[in-house]
Every structure is written in C-alpha cells, then in structure tokens.
C-alpha atoms as a PDB file:
ATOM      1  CA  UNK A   1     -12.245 -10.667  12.830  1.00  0.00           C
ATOM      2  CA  UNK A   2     -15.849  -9.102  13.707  1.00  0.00           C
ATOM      3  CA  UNK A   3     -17.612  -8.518  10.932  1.00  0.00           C
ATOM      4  CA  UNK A   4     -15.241 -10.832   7.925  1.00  0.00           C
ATOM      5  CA  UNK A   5     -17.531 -13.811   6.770  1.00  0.00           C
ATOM      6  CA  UNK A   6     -14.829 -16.545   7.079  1.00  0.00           C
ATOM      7  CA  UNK A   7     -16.683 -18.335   3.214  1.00  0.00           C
ATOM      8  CA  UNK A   8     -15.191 -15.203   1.716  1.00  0.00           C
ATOM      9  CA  UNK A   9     -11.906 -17.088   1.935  1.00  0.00           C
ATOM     10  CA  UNK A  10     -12.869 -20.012  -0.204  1.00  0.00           C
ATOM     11  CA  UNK A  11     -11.307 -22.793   2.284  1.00  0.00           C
ATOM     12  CA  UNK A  12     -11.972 -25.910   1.260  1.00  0.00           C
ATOM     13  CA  UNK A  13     -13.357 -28.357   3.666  1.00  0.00           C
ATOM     14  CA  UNK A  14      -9.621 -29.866   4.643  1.00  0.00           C
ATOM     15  CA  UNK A  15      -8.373 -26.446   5.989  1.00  0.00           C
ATOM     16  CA  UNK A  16      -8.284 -24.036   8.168  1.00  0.00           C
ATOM     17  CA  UNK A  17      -6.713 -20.358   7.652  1.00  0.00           C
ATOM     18  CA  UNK A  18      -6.462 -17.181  10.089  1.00  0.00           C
ATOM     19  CA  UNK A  19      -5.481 -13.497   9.787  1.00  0.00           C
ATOM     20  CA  UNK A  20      -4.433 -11.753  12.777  1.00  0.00           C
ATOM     21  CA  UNK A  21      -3.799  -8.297  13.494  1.00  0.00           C
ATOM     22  CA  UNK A  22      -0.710  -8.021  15.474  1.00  0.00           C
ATOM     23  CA  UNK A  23      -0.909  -5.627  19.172  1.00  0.00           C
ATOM     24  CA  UNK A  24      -1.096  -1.988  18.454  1.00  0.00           C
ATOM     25  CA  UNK A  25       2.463  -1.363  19.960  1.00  0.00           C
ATOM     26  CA  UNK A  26       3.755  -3.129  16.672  1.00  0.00           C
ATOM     27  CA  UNK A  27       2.078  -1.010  14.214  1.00  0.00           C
ATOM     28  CA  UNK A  28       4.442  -0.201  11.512  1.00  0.00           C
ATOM     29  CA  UNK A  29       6.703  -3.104  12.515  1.00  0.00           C
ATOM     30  CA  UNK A  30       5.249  -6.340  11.909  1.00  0.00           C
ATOM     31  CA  UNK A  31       2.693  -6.719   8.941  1.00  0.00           C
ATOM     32  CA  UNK A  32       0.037  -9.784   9.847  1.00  0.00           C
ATOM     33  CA  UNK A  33       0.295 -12.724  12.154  1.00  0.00           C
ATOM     34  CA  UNK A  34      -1.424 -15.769   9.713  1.00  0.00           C
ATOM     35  CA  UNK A  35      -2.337 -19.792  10.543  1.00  0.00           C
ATOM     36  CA  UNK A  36      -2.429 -22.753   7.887  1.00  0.00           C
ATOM     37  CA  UNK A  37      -3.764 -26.106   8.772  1.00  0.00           C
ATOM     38  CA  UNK A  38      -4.784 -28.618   6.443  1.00  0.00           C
ATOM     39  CA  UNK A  39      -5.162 -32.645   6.757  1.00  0.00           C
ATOM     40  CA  UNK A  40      -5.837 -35.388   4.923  1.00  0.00           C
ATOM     41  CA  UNK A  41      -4.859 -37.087   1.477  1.00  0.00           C
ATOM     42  CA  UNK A  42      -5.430 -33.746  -0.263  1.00  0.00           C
ATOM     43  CA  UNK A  43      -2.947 -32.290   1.035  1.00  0.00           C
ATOM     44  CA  UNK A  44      -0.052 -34.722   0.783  1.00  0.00           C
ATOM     45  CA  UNK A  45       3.204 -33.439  -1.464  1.00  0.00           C
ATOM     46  CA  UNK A  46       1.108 -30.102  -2.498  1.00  0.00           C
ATOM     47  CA  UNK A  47       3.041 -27.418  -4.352  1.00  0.00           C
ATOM     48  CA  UNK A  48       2.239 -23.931  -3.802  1.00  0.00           C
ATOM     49  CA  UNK A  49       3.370 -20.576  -4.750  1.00  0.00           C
ATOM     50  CA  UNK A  50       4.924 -17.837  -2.888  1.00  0.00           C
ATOM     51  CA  UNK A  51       4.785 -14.507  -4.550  1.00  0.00           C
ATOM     52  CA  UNK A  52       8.126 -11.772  -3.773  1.00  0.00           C
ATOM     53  CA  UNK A  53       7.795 -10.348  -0.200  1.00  0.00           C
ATOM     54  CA  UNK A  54       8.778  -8.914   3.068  1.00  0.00           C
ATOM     55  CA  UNK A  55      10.884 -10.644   5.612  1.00  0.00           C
ATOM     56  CA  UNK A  56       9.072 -13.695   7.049  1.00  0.00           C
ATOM     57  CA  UNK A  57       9.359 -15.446  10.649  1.00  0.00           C
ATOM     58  CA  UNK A  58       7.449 -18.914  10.061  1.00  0.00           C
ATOM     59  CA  UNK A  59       7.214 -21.515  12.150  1.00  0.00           C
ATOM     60  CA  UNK A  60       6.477 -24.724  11.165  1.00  0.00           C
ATOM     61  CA  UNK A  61       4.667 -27.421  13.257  1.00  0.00           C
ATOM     62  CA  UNK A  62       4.087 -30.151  11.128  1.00  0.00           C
ATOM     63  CA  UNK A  63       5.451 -33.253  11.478  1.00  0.00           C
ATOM     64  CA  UNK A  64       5.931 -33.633   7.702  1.00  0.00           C
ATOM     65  CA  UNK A  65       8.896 -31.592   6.324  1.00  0.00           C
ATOM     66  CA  UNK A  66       8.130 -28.579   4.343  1.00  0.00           C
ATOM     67  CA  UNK A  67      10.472 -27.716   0.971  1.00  0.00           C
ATOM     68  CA  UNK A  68      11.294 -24.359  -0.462  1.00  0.00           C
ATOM     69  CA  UNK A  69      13.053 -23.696  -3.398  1.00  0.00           C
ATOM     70  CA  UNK A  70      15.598 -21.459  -2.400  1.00  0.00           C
ATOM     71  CA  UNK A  71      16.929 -21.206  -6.236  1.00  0.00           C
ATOM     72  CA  UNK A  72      15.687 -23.136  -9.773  1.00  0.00           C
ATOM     73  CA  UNK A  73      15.643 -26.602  -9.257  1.00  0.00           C
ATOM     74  CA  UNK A  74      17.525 -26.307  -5.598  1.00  0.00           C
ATOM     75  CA  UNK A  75      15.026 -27.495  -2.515  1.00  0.00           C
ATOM     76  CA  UNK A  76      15.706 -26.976   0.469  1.00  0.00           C
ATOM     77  CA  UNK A  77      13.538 -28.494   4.020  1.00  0.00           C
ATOM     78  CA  UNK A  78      12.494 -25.440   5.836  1.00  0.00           C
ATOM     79  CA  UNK A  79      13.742 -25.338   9.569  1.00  0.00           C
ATOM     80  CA  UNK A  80      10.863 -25.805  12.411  1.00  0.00           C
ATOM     81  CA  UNK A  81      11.868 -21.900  13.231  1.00  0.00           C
ATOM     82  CA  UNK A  82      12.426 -20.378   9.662  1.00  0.00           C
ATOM     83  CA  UNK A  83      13.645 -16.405   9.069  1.00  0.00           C
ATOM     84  CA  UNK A  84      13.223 -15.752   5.405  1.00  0.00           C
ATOM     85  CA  UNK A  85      14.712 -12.935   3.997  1.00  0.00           C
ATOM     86  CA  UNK A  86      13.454 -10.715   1.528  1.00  0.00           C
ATOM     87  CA  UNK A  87      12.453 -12.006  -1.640  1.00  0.00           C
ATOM     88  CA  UNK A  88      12.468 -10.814  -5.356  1.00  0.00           C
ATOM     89  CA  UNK A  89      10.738 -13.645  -7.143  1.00  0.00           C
ATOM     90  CA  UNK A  90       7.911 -16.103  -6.845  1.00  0.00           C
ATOM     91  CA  UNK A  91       9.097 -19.375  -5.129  1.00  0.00           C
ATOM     92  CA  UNK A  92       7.708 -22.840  -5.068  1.00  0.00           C
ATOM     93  CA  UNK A  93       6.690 -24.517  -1.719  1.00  0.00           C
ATOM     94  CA  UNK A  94       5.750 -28.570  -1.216  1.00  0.00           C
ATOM     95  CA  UNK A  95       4.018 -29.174   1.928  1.00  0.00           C
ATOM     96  CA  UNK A  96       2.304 -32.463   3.536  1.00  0.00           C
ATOM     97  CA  UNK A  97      -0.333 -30.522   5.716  1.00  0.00           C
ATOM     98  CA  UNK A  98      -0.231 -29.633   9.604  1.00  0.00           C
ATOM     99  CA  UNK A  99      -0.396 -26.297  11.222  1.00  0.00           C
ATOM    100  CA  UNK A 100       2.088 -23.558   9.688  1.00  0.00           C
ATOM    101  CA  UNK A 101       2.368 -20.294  11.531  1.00  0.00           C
ATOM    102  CA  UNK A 102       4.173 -17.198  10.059  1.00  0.00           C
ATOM    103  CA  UNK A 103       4.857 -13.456  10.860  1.00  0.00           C
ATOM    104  CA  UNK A 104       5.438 -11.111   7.849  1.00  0.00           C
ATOM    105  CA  UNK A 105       7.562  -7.985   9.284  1.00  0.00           C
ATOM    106  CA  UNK A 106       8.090  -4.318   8.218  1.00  0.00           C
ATOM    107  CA  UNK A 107      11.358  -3.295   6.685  1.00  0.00           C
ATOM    108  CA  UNK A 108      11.711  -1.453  10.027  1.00  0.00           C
ATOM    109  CA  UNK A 109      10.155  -4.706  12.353  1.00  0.00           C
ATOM    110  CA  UNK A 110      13.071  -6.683  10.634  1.00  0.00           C
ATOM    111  CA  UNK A 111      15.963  -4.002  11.382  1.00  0.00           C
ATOM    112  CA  UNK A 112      14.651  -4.378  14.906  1.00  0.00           C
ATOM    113  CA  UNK A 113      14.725  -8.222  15.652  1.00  0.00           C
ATOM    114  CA  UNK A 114      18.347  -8.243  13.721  1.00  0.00           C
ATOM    115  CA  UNK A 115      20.710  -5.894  12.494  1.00  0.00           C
ATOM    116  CA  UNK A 116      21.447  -8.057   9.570  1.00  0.00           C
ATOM    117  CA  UNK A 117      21.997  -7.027   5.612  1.00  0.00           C
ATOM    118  CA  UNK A 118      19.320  -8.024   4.152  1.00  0.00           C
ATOM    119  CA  UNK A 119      21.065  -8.261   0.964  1.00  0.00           C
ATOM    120  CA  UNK A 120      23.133 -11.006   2.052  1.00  0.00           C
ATOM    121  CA  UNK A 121      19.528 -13.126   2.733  1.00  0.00           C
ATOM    122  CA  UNK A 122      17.566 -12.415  -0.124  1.00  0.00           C
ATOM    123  CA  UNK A 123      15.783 -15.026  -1.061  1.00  0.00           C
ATOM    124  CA  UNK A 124      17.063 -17.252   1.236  1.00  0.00           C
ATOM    125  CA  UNK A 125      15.758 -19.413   4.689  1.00  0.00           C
ATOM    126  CA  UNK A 126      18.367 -19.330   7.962  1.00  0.00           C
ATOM    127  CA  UNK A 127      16.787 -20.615  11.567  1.00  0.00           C
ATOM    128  CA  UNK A 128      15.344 -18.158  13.350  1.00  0.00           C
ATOM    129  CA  UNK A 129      17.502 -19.114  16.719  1.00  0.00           C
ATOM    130  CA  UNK A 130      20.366 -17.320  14.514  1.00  0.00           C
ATOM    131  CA  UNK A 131      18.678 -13.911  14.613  1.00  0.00           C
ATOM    132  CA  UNK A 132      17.230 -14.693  18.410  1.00  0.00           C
ATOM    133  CA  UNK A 133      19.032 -16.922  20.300  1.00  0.00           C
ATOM    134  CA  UNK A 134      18.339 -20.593  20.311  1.00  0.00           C
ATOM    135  CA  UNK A 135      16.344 -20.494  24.134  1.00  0.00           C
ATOM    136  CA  UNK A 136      13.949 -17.863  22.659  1.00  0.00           C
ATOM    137  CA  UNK A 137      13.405 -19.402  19.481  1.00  0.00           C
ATOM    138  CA  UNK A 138      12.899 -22.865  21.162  1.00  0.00           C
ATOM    139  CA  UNK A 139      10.505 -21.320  23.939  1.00  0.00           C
ATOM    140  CA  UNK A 140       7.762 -19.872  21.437  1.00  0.00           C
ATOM    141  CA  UNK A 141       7.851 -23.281  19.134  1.00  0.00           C
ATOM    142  CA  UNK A 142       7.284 -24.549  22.591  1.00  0.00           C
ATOM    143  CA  UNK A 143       4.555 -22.207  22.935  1.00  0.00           C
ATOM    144  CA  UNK A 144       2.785 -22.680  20.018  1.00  0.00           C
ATOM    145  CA  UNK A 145       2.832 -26.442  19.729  1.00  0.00           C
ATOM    146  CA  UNK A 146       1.291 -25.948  23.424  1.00  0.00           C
ATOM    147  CA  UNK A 147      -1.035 -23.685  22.519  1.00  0.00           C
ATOM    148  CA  UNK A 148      -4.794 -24.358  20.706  1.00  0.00           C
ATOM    149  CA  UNK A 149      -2.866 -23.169  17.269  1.00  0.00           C
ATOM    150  CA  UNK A 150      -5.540 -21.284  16.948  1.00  0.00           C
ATOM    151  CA  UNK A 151      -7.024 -18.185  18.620  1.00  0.00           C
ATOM    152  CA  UNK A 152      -4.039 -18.582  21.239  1.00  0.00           C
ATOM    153  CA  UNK A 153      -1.628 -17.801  18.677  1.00  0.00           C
ATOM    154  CA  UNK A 154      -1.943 -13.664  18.704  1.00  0.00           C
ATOM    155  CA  UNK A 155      -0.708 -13.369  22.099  1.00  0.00           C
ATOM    156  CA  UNK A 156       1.994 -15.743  22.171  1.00  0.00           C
ATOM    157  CA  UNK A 157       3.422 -13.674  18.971  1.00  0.00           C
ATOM    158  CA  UNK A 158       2.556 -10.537  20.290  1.00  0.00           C
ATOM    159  CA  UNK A 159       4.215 -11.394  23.493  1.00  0.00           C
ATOM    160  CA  UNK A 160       7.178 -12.034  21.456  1.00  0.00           C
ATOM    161  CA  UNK A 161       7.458  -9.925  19.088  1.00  0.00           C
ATOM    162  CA  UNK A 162       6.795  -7.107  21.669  1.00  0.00           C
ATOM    163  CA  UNK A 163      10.151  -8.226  23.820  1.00  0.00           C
ATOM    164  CA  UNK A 164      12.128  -8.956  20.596  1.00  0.00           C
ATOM    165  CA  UNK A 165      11.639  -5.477  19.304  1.00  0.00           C
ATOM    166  CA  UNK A 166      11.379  -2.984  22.499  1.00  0.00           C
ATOM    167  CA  UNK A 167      14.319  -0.994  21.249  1.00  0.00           C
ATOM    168  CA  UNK A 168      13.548   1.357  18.070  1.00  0.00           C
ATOM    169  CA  UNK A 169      16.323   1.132  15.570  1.00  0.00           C
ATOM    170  CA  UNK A 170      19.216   4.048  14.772  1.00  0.00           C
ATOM    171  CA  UNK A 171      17.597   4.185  11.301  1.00  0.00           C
ATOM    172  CA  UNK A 172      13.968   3.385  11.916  1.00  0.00           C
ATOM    173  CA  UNK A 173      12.683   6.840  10.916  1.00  0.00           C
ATOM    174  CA  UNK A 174      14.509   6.777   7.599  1.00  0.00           C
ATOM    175  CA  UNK A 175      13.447   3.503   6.892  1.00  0.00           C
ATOM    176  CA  UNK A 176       9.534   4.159   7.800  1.00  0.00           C
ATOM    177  CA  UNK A 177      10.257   7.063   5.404  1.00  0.00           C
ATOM    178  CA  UNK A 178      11.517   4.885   2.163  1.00  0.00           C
ATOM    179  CA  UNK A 179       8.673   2.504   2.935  1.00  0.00           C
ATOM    180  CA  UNK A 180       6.349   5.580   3.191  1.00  0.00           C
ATOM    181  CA  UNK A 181       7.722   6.808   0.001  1.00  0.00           C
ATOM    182  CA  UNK A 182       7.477   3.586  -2.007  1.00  0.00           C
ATOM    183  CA  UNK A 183       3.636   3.468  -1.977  1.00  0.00           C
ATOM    184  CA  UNK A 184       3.673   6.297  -3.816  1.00  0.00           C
ATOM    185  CA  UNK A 185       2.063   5.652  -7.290  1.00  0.00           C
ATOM    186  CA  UNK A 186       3.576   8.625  -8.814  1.00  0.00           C
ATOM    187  CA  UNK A 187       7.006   7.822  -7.928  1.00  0.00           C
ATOM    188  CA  UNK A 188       9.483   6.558 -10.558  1.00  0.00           C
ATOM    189  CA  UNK A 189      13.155   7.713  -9.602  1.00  0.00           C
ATOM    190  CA  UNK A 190      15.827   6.975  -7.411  1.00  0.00           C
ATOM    191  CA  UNK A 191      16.273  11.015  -7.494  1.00  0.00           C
ATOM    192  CA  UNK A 192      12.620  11.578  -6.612  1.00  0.00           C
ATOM    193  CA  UNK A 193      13.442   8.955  -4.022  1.00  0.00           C
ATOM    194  CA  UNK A 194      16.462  10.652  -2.420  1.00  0.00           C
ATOM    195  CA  UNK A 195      14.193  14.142  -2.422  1.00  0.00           C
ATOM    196  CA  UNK A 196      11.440  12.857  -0.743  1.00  0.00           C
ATOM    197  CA  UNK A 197      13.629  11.532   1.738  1.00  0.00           C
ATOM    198  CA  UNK A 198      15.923  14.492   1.952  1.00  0.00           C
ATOM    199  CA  UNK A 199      19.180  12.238   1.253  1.00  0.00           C
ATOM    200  CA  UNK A 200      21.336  11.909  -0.808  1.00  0.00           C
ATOM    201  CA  UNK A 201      20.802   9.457  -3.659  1.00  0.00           C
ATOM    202  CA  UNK A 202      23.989   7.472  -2.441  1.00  0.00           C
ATOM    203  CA  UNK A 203      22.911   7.282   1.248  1.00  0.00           C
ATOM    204  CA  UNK A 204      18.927   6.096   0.056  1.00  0.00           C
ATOM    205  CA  UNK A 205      20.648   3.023  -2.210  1.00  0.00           C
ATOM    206  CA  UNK A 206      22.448   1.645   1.278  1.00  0.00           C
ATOM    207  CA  UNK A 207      19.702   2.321   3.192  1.00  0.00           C
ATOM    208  CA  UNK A 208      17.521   0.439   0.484  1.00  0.00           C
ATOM    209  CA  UNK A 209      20.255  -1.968   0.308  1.00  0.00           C
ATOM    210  CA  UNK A 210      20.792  -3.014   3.567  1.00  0.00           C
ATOM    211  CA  UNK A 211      17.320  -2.817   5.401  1.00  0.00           C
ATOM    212  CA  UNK A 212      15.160  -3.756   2.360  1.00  0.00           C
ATOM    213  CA  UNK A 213      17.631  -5.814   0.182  1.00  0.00           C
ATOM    214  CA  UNK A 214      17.218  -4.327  -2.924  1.00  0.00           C
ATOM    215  CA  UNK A 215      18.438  -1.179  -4.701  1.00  0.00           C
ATOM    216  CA  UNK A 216      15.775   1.552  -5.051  1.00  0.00           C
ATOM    217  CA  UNK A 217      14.737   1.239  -8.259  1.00  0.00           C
ATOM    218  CA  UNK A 218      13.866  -2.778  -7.626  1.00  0.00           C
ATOM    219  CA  UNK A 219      12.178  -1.870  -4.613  1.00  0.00           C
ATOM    220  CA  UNK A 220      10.123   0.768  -7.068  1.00  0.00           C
ATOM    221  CA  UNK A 221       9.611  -1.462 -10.107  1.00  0.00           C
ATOM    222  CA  UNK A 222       8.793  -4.649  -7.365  1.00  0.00           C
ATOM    223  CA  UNK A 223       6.146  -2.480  -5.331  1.00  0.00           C
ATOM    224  CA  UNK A 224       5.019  -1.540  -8.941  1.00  0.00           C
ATOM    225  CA  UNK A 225       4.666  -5.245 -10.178  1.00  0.00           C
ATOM    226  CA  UNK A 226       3.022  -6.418  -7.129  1.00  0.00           C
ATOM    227  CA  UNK A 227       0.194  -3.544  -7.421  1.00  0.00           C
ATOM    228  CA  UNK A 228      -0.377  -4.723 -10.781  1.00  0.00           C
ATOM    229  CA  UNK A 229      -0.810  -8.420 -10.052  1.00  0.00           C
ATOM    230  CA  UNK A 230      -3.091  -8.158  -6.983  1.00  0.00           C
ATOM    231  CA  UNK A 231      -5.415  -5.883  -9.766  1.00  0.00           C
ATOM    232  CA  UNK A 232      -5.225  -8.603 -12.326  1.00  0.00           C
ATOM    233  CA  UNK A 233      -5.725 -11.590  -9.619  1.00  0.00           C
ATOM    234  CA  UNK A 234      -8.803  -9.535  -9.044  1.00  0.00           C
ATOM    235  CA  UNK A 235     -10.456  -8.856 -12.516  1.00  0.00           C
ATOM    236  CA  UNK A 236      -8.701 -12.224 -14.240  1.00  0.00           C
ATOM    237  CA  UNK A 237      -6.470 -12.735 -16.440  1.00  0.00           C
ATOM    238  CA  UNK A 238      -8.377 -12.192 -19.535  1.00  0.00           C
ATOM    239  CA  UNK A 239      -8.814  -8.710 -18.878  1.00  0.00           C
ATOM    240  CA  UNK A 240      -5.957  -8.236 -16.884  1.00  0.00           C
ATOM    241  CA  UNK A 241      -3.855  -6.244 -18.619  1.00  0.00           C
ATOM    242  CA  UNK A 242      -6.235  -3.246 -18.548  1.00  0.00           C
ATOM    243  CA  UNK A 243      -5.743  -3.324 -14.480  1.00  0.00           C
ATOM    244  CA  UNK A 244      -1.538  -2.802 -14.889  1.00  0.00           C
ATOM    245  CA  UNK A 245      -0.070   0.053 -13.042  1.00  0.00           C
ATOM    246  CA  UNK A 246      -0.056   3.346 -15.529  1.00  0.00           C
ATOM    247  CA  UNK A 247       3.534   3.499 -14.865  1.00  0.00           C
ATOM    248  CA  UNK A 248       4.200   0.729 -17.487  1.00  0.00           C
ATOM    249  CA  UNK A 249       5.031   2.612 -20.373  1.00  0.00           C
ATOM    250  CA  UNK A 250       3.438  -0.843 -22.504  1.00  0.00           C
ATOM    251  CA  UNK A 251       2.561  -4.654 -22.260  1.00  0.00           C
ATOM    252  CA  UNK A 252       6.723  -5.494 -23.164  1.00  0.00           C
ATOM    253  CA  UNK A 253       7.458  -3.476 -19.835  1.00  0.00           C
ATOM    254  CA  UNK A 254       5.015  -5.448 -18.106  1.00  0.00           C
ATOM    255  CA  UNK A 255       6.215  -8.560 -19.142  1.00  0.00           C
ATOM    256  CA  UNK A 256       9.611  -7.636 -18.445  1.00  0.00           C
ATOM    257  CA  UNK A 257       8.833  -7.222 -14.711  1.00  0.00           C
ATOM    258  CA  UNK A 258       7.077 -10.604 -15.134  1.00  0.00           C
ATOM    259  CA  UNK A 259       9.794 -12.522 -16.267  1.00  0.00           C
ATOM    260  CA  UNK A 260      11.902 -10.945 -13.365  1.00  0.00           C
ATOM    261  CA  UNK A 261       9.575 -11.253 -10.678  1.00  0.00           C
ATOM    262  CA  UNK A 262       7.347 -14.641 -11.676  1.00  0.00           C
ATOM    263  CA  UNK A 263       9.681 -16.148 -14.117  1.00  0.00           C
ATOM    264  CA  UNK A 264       6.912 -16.361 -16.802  1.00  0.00           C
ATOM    265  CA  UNK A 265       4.116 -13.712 -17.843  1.00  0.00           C
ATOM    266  CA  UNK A 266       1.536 -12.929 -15.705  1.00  0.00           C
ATOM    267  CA  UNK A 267      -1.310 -14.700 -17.665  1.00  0.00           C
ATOM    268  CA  UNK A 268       0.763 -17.897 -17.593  1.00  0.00           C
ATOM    269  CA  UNK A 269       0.959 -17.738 -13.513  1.00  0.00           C
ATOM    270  CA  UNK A 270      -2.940 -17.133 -13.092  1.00  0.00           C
ATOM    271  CA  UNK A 271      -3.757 -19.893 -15.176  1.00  0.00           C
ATOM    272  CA  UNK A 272      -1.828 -22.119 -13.087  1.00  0.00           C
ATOM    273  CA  UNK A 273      -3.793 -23.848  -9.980  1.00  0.00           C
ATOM    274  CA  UNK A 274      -2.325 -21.427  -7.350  1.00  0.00           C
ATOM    275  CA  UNK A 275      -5.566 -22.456  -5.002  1.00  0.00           C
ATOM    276  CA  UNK A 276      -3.573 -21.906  -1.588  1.00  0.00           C
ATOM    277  CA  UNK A 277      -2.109 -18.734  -2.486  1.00  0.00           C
ATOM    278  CA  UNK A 278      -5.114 -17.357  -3.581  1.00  0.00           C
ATOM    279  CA  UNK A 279      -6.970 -18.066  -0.998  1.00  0.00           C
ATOM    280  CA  UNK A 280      -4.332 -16.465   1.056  1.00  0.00           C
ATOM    281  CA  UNK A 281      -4.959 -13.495  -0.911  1.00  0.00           C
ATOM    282  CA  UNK A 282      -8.532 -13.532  -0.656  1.00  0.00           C
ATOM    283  CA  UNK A 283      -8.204 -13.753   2.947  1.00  0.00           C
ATOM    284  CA  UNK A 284      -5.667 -10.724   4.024  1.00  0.00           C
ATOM    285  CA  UNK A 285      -7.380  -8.563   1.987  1.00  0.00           C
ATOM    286  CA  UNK A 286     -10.756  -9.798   3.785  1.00  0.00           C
ATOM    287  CA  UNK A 287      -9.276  -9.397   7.571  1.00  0.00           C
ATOM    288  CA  UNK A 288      -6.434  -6.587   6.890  1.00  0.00           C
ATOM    289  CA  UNK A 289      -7.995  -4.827   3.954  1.00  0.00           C
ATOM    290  CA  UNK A 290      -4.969  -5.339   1.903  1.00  0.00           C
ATOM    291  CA  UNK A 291      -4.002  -8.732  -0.010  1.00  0.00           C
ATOM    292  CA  UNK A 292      -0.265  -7.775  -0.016  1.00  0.00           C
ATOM    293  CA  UNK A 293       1.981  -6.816   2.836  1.00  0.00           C
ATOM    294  CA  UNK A 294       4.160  -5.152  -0.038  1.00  0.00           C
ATOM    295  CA  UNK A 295       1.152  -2.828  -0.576  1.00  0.00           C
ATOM    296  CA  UNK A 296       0.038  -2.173   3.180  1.00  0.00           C
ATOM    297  CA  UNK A 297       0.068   1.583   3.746  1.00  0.00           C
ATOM    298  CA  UNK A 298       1.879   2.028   6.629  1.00  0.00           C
ATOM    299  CA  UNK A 299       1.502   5.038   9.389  1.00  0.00           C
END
C-alpha cells in the first residue's frame, strides 16, 4: 500500500504479512483480502488467537495441517478451502507455518456467494466447494498455489470474488442497512434497531438471524465489545478500562461481555502472548485504516 511503512507491522524476521484492498466493484461486499507466511522452527505447532468475526473464505496452502477449535477442547484440521461462518467468541488456532490466504466478507458479500443461514454455521468451518462448487473451489487453490502468493494474489481473488457475487441479493439493501445501523455508537435497542430500519422488530431479528447469525441485540453488544477491545489493545491493558465503550453502564458489564465473547476478562487476554494476532491488528488498521472488519464503516 503506497505510503504504509511495512515495520509498522512488527513482523518478525520469519514472516511475511499483506493487506489488500479488494476491486472497487466489491465495496461493501467483501472486507480485506490478507497473506500469512511464516517458516522455520519458530513457527512449528504455534497457537494463535482468533478474535469473533465476519464470515471468512481462507485458503490454506501449507503443507502442514492447520487446527481450529471449533468448540472447548474440540480441534478440528481446517480444509485446504475453508468457509467459516460467523463467529461469537475468540477461538484458538495451531499452525506449522506456510502461506495462509483468507477473505473476510460483508454480511451482504456472504448472502451473495451462498444463500445459507448463517445461524446454522456459527462458529463453525465447512469446505468452501460446498458453498461454490467443487471445480471453482479447486481452480482458485489451483490458482494461488500457482501464483507468486504474493502480489498476484489480489487479482486472482478479485477475479473470483467478482464472478461469485455478480448477482445482488433479494435482501442486500436491508442487510447494508442493519450493518449501517450497527456502527452506530448511540444505538442500544432492538426497537431503535427496527426504526432505523423501518421494520418491524420481528422481521430485523430474522434478518439479523439469518444473514448475520446472531439476534440483534448480540450483534449490538458484539460490535460494542469489539470497539472496546481494539481501544484497549491500543492504550494497554493497564489503562484499558478507561478506553471501554460509554455504553457499558460499569466494569461488571464489561466483563460480562468478556466472559461471553473471550471466555476470560479482557486484561487476562492482553496479557497473553497473542503476537500473530496483534500484529494482524497492527497491520489492517495500517493498510485499511481499521483493525477490525466488525468495525469497518461501510458505504
């Protein structure tokens, strides 16, 4: 990106991260295009953190398998072609090193490639030849082990995310609306919600339901935890808690959220070593201006 100083990411010398910003025709519909590589010793049976997010298309091109835990204590190896549905908790990931690449979607990208419920894939990992076909899903692995898994990378994905999701969806502009709606700091009810929207508070829980995963009020209280975390990953832990979101009515409703989102308080997660992920933070908000795709304001 012209004019980001890669050493703002913090890579160490055994890796190698990108940030892409997918073709303008998929504004609004997919989030970032991103690139992991690492080798060496270092990187052999590393876990990392995932923190609660969008729906995911990764691809993974290492020859080592990747694990996710899909549930406490339940791994899983993650398909070469992964789909990962929405999430609503941090996850644990062991990796071996080699060259990951992933695609973090809109709520309306995702009700484009598949007309899915999200609800039935939350937090959960199906192959990606299930949502696309196996031939299409095979051709851009091909692709991309083909390709210099590097600066090559933007145009395969934009090539096919651009085919995958010529056809708007029956619901995109209510679902562009809720997403719209849910970066709103001063919102805080389901019948705020509906009003914005101009729907009915029934018909704005299936919508939230089936295209984001979650009821509204999750979707509110997770947009509202996430804001707060990327503010305390900034100004640490120690004075964290002056950087929550206003909308906490006290530290016990913070640390509610925390023990539903990260399964432990926030101050106990940033004093773990969470060096990938933060780096991955670092870097989005470097390239994209936003560390989150959960907080990218979208158009």
């Amino acid at each position: 990106m012209p004019g980001v100083d890669p050493a703002k990411f913090g890579l160490p010398p055994f890796a190698a991260l990108r940030f892409e910003q997918p073709a303008v025709g998929l504004e609004g519909l997919v989030a970032d295009y991103f690139v992991f590589d690492s080798q060496g010793p270092q990187v052999q049976n590393v876990t990392n953190w995932m923190l609660p997010t969008a729906p995911v298309v990764r691809l993974t091109l290492a020859q080592a398998p990747i694990l996710v835990e899909v549930a406490r204590g339940k791994w899983l190896r993650r398909p070469t072609a992964a789909f990962y549905g929405p999430t609503s908790r941090a996850c644990r990931v062991t990796t071996n090193g080699g060259v990951t690449i992933g695609a973090t979607l809109t709520p309306s990208g995702a009700a484009r490639l598949t007309d899915l419920d999200m609800s039935r894939h939350l937090d959960g990992v199906i192959d990606l030849d299930m949502i696309v076909g196996a031939s299409a899903s095979e051709d851009l692995v091909e692709q991309l082990r083909n390709s210099d898994q590097g600066a090559a990378v933007k145009a395969i994905l934009d090539g096919f995310f651009v085919q995958a999701m010529s056809q708007p969806h029956r619901r995109e502009p209510e679902i562009r609306s809720l997403a719209q709606a849910l970066q709103d700091e001063e919102l805080d009810s389901v019948a705020e919600l509906g009003a914005r929207l101009e729907l009915p508070t029934y018909t704005v829980r299936r919508l939230a339901k089936r295209y984001f995963g979650f009821l509204p009020m999750t979707l509110i209280a997770r947009t509202r935890f996430m804001r707060s975390l990327m503010a305390m990953t900034e100004v640490g832990a120690v004075r964290g808690y002056e950087a929550i979101d206003p909308a906490y009515f006290d530290a016990s409703h913070f640390l509610r959220d925390c023990k539903r989102f990260l399964g432990m308080t926030a101050r106990q997660f940033l004093a773990m070593d969470t060096a990938y992920l933060d780096i991955t933070l670092r870097a989005r908000r470097a390239v994209l201006g936003s560390s989150h795709p959960i907080l990218d304001k979208l158009v």
